[in-house]
C-alpha atoms as a PDB file:
ATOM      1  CA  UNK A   1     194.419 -75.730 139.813  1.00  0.00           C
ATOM      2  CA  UNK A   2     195.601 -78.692 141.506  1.00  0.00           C
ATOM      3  CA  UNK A   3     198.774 -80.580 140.315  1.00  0.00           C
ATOM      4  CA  UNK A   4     200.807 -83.090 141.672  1.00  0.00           C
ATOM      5  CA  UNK A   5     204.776 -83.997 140.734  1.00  0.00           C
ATOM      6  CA  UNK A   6     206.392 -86.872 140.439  1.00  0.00           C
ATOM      7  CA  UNK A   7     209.961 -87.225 140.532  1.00  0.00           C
ATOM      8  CA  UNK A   8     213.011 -89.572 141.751  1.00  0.00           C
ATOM      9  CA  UNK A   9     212.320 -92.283 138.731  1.00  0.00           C
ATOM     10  CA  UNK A  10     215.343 -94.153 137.202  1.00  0.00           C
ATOM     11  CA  UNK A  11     217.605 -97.152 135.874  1.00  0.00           C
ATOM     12  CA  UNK A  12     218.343 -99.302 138.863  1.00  0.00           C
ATOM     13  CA  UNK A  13     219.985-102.689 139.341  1.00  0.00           C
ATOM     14  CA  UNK A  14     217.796-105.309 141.396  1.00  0.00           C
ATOM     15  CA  UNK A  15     218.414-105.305 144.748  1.00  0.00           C
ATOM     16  CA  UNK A  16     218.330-101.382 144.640  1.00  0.00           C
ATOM     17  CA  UNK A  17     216.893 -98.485 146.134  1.00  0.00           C
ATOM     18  CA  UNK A  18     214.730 -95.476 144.770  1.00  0.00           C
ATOM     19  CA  UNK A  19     212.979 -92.367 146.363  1.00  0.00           C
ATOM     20  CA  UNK A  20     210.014 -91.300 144.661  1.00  0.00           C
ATOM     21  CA  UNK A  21     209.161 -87.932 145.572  1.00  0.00           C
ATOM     22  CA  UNK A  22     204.951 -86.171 144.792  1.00  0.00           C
ATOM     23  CA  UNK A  23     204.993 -82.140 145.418  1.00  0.00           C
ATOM     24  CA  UNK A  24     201.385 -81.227 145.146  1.00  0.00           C
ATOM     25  CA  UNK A  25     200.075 -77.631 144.918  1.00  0.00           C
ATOM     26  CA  UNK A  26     196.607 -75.926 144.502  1.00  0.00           C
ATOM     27  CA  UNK A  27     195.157 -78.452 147.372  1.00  0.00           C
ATOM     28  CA  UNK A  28     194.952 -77.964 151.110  1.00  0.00           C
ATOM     29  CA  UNK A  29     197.798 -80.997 151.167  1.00  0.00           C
ATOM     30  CA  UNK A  30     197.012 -81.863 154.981  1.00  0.00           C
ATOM     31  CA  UNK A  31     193.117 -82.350 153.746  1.00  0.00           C
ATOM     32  CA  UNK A  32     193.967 -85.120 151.493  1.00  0.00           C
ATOM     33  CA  UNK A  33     194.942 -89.108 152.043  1.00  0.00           C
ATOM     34  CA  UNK A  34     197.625 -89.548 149.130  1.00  0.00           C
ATOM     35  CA  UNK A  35     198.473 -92.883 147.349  1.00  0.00           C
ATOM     36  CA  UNK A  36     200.855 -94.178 145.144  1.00  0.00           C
ATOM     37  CA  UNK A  37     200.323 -96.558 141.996  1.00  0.00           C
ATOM     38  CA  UNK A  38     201.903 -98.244 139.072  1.00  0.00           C
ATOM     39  CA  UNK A  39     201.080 -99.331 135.586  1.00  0.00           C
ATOM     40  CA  UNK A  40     203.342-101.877 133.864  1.00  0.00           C
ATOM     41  CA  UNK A  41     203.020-102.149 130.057  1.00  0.00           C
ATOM     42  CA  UNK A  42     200.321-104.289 129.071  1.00  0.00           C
ATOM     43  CA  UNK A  43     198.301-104.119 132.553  1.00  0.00           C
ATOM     44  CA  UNK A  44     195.987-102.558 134.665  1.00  0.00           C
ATOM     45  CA  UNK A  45     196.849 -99.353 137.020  1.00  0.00           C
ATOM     46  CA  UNK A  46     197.290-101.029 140.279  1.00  0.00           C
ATOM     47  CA  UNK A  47     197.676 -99.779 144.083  1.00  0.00           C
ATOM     48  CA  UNK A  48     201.001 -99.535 146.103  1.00  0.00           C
ATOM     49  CA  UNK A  49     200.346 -98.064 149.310  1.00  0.00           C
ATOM     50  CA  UNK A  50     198.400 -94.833 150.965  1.00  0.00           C
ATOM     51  CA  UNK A  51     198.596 -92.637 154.029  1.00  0.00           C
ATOM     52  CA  UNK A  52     196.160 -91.286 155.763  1.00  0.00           C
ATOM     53  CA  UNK A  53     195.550 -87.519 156.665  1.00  0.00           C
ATOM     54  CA  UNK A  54     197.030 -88.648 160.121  1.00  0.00           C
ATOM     55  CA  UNK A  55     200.023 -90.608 159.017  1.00  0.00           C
ATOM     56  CA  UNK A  56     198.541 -94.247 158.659  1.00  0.00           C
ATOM     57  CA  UNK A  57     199.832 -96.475 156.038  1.00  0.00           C
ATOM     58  CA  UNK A  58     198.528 -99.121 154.020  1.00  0.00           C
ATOM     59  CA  UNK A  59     200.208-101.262 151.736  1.00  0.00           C
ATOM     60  CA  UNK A  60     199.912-103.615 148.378  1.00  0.00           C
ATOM     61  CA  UNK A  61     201.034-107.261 149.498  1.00  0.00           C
ATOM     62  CA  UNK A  62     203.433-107.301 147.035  1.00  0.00           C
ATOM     63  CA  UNK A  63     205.498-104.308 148.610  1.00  0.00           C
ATOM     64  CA  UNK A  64     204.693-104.489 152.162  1.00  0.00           C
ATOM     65  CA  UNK A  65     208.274-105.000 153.886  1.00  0.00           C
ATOM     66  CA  UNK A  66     209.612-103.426 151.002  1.00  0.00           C
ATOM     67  CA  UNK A  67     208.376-100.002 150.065  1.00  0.00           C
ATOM     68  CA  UNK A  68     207.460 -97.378 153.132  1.00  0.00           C
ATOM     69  CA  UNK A  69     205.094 -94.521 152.451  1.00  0.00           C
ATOM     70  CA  UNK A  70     205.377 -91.056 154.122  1.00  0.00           C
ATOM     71  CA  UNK A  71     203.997 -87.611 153.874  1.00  0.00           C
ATOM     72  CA  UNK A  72     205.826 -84.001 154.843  1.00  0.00           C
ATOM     73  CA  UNK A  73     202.747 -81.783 155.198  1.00  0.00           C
ATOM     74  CA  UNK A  74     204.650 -78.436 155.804  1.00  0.00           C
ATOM     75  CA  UNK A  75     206.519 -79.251 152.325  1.00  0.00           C
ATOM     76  CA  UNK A  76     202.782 -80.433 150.307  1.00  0.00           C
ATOM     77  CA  UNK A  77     205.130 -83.948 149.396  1.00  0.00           C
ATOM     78  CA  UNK A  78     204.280 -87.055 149.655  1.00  0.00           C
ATOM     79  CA  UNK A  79     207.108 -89.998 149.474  1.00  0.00           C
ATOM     80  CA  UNK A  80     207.297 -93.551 148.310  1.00  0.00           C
ATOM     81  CA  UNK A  81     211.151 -95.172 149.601  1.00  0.00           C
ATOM     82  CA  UNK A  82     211.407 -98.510 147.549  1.00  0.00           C
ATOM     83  CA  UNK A  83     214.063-100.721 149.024  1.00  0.00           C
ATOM     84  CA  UNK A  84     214.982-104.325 147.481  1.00  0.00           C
ATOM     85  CA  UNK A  85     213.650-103.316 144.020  1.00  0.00           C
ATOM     86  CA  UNK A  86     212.629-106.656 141.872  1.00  0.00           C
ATOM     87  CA  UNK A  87     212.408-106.446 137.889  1.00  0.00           C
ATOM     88  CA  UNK A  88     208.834-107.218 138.683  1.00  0.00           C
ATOM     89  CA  UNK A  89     208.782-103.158 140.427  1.00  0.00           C
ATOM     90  CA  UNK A  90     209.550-102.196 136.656  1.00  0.00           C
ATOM     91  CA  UNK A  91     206.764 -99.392 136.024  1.00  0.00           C
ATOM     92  CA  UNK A  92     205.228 -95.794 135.506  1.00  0.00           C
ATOM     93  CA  UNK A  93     204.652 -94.986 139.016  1.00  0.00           C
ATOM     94  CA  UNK A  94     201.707 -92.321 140.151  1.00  0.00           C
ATOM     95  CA  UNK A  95     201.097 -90.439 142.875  1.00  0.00           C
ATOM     96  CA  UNK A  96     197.204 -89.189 143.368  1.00  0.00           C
ATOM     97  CA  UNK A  97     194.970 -87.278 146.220  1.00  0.00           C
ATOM     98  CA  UNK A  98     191.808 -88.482 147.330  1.00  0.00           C
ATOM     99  CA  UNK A  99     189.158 -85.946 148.442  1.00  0.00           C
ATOM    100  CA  UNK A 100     186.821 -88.876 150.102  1.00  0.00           C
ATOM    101  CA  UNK A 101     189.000 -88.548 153.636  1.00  0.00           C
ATOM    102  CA  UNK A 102     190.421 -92.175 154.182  1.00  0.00           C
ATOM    103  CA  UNK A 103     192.563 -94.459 152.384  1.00  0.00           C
ATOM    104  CA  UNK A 104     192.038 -96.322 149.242  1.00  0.00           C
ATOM    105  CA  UNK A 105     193.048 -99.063 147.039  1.00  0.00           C
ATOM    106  CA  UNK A 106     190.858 -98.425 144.655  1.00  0.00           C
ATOM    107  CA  UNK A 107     191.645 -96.166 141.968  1.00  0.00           C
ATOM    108  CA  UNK A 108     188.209 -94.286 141.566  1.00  0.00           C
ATOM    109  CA  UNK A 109     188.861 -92.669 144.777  1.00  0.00           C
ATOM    110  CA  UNK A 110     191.211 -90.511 143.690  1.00  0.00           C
ATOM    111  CA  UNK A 111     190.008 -87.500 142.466  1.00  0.00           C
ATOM    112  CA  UNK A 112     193.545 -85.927 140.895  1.00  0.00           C
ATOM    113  CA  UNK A 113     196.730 -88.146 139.332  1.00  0.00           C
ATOM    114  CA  UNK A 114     200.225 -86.602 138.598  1.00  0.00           C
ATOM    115  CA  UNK A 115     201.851 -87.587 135.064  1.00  0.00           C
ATOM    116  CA  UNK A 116     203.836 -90.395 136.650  1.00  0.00           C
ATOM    117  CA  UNK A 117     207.624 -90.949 136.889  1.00  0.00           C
ATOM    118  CA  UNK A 118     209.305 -94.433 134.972  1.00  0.00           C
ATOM    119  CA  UNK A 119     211.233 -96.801 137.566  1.00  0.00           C
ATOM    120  CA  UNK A 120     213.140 -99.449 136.127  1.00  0.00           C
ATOM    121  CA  UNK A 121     214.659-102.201 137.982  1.00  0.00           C
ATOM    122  CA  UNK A 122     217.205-104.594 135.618  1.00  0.00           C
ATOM    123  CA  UNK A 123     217.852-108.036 136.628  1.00  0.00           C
END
């Protein structure tokens, strides 16, 4: 049974910095390009960045210079480090695995989701 974890969600002030943290299990980890989205209240689930099996990255405009994407493979984890937080960042943020072997923006290549972790950035 596969399952991925979210964690490292919170309250922070614009300007700020969060770690998200994904620990997935019952998946051969290095097998899978990860991603990270978010869903605001009121909108669609959109896309935030990926890395590849190898360690390639690939970001949302709206992020790049902002948020940096990495993977530990030993520890199954994937990580999303969030760095000048805007109010605009405000939103349930997802980690997922795809089994299709590259990276995707697009949400129906993802074949498993975690249950999300809330980031809030005040202004």
């Amino acid at each position: 049974q596969v399952q991925l974890v979210e964690s490292g969600g919170g309250l922070v002030q614009a300007g700020g910095s969060l770690r998200l943290s994904c620990a997935a299990s019952g998946l051969t980890f290095n097998t899978y390009p990860m991603g990270w989205f978010r869903q605001a209240p009121g909108k669609e689930r959109e896309f935030v960045a990926a890395i590849s099996r190898s360690g390639s990255t690939y970001y949302a405009y709206s992020v790049k210079g902002r948020f940096t994407i990495s993977r530990d493979n030993a520890k199954k984890t994937v990580y999303l480090q969030m760095n000048s937080l805007k109010p605009e960042d405000t939103a349930v943020y997802y980690c997922a695995a795809s089994s299709r072997g590259g990276t995707s923006s697009d949400t129906y290549d993802y074949d498993y989701w975690g249950q999300g972790t809330q980031v809030t950035v005040s202004s």
